[in-house]
Protein backbone atom coordinates (compact mmCIF):
# COMPACT_ATOMS: atom_id res chain seq x y z
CA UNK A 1 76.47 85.14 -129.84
CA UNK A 2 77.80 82.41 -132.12
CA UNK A 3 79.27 85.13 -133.96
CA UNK A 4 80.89 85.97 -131.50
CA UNK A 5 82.11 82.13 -130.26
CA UNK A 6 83.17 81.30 -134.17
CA UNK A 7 85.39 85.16 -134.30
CA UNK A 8 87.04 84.20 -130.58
CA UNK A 9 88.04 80.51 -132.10
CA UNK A 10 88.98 82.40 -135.57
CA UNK A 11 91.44 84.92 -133.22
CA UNK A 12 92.40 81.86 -130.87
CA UNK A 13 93.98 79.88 -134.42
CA UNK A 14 95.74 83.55 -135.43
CA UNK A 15 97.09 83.42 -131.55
CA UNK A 16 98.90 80.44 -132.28
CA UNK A 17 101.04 81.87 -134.93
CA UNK A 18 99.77 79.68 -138.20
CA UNK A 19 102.90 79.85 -140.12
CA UNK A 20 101.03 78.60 -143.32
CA UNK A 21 97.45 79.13 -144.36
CA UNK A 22 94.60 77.02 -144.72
CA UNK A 23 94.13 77.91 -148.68
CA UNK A 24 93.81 75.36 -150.94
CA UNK A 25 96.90 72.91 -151.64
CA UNK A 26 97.03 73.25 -147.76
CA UNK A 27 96.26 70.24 -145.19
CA UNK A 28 93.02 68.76 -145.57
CA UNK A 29 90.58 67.32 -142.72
CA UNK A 30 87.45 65.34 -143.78
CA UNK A 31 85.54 62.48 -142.29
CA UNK A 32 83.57 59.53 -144.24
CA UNK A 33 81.31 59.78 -141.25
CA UNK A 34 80.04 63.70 -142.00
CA UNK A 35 79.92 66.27 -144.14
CA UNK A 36 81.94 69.57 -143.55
CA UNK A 37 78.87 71.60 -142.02
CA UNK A 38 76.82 68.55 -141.63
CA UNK A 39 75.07 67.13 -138.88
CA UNK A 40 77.60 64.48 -136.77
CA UNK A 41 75.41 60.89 -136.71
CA UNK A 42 73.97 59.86 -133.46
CA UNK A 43 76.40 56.64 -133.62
CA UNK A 44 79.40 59.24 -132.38
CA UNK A 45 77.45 61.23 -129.74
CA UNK A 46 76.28 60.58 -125.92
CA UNK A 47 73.01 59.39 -127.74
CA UNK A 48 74.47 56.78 -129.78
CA UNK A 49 77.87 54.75 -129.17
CA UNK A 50 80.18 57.77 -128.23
CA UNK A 51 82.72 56.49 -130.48
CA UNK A 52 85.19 58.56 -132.31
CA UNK A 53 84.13 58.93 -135.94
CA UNK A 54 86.90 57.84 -138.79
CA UNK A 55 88.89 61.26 -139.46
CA UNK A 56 91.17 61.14 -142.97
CA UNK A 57 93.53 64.23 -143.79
CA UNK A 58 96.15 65.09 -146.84
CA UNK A 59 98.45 67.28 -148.35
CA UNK A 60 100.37 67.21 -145.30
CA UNK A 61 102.96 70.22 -145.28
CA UNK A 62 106.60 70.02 -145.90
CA UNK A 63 108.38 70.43 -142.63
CA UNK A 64 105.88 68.69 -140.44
CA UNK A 65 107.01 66.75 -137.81
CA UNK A 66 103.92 65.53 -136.12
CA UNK A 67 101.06 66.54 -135.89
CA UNK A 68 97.61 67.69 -133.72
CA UNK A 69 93.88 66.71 -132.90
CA UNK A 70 91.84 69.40 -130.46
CA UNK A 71 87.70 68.57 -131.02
CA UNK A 72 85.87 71.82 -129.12
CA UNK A 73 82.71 72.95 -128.37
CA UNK A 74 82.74 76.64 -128.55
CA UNK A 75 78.40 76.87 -127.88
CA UNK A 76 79.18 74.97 -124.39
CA UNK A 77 77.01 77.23 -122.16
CA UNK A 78 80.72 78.05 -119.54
CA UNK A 79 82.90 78.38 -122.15
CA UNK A 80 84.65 76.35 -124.79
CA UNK A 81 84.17 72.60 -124.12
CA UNK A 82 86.97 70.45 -125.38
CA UNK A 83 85.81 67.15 -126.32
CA UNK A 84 89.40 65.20 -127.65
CA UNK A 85 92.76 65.92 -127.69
CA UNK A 86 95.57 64.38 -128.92
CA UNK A 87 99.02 65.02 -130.06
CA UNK A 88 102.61 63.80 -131.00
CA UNK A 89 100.21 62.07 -134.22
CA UNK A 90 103.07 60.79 -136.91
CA UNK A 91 102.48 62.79 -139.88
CA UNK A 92 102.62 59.51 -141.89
CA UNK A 93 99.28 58.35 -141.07
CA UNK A 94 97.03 58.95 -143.33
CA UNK A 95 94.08 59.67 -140.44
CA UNK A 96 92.12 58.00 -137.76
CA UNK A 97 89.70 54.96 -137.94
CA UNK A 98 86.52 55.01 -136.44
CA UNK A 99 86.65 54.07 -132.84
CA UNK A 100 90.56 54.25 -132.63
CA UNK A 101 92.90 53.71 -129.36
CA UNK A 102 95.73 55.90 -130.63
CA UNK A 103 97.81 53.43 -128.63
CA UNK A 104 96.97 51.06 -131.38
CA UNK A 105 98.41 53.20 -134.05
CA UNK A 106 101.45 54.50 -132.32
CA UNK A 107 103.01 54.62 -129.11
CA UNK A 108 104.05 57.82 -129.70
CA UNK A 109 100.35 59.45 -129.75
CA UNK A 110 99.96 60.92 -126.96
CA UNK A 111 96.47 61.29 -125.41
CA UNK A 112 95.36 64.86 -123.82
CA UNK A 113 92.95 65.44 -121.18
CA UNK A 114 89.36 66.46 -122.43
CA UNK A 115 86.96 68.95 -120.57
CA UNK A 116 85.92 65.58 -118.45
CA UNK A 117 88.89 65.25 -116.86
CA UNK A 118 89.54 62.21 -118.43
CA UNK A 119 91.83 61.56 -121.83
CA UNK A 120 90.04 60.71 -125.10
CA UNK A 121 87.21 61.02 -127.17
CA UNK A 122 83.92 61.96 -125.57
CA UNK A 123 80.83 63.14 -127.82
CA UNK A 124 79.07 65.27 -128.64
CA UNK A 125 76.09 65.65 -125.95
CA UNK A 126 74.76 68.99 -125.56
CA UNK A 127 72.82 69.93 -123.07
CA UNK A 128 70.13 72.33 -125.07
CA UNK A 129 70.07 73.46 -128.64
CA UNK A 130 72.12 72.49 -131.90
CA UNK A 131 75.87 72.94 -130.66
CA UNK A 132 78.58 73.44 -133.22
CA UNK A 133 81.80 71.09 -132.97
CA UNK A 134 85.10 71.93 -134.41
CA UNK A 135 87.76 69.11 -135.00
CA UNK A 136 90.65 71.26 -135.85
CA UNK A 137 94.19 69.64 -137.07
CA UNK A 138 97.52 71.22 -136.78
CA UNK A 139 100.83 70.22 -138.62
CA UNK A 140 103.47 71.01 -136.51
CA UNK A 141 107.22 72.08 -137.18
CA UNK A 142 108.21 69.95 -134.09
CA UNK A 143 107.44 67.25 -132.02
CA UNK A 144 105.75 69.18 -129.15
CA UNK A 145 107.57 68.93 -125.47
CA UNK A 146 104.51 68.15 -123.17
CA UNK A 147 103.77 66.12 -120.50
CA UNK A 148 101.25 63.10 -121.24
CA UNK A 149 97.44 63.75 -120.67
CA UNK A 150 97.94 67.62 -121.25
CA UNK A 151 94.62 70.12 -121.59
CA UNK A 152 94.26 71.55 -125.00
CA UNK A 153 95.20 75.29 -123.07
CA UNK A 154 98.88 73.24 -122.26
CA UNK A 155 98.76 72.10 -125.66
CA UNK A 156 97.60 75.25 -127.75
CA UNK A 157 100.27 76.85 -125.78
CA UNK A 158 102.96 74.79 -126.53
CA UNK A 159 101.97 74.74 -130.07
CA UNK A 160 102.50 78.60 -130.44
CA UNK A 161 105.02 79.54 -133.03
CA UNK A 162 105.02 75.90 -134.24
CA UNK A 163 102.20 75.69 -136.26
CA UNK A 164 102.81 75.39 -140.06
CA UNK A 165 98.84 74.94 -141.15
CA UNK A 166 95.80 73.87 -140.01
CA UNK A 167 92.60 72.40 -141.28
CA UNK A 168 89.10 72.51 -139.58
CA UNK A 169 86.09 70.28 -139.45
CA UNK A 170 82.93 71.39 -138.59
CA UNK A 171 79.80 69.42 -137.56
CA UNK A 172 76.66 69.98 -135.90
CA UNK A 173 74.65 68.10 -133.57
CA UNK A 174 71.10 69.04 -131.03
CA UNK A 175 70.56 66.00 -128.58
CA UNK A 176 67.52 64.14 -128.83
CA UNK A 177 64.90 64.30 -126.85
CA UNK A 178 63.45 62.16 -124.28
């Protein structure tokens, strides 16, 4: 099944029309916080603070004109669970500190709506099992057209065509028990 969940989010990025690739010399997403594969600490979950955890990226593509955050869930047990979206990102920063209002950063981030209904970063918090979480990055040709607090389906749409690479992120995490 998670096969099957990791070859639906593998078609979903091919969907959007990557215009680059994600070889190497090609935008880079990495957090201080966890390992690529790694477990994500408690601190950033629904068991710990439910903070955002510090995200750092490079070798930003020529051409980019801003840039995108979608975290998902693609083991949530009705479907793909998005946990944080965000877009409109200046391509000059050089990432996200732990805990971050966008606001802060830039006015012109623009905050999405998550699978709560609600706009920014909510943890990881599954409800059974070791779930698999995906923060995926896109550099962007264009400043995307949206309307504030837009789902990541809005967004991923909009995005078609436009995307010049994309880097992925991928950590684990099984809720404790109680």
């Amino acid at each position: 099944m998670r096969g099957i969940a990791y070859l639906a989010a593998t078609v979903g990025s091919l969907a959007l029309g990557v215009i680059g690739t994600a070889s190497a010399g090609s935008l880079n997403l990495s957090s201080e916080a966890f390992a690529h594969g790694g477990t994500v600490p408690t601190r950033y979950t629904c068991d710990g603070c439910d903070i955002s955890p510090p995200l750092a990226w490079s070798d930003i593509p020529s051409g980019t004109r801003s840039l995108a955050l979608i975290v998902s869930d693609p083991d949530a047990p009705r479907g793909t669970w998005y946990h944080w979206v965000l877009y409109a990102i200046p391509p000059t920063l050089p990432g996200l500190p732990e805990n971050v209002d966008p606001r802060e950063l830039s006015a012109a981030i623009h905050d999405g709506m998550n699978s709560w209904k609600r706009s920014g970063y909510g943890g990881p918090c599954p409800p059974t099992g070791r779930h698999r979480y995906f923060f995926h990055l896109y550099a962007l040709d264009r400043l995307l057209e949206v309307p504030q607090q837009s789902s990541a389906t809005e967004l991923r749409r909009a995005m078609q065509g436009h995307v010049i690479s994309e880097a992925a992120l991928l950590g684990t995490y099984a809720k404790r028990s109680r």
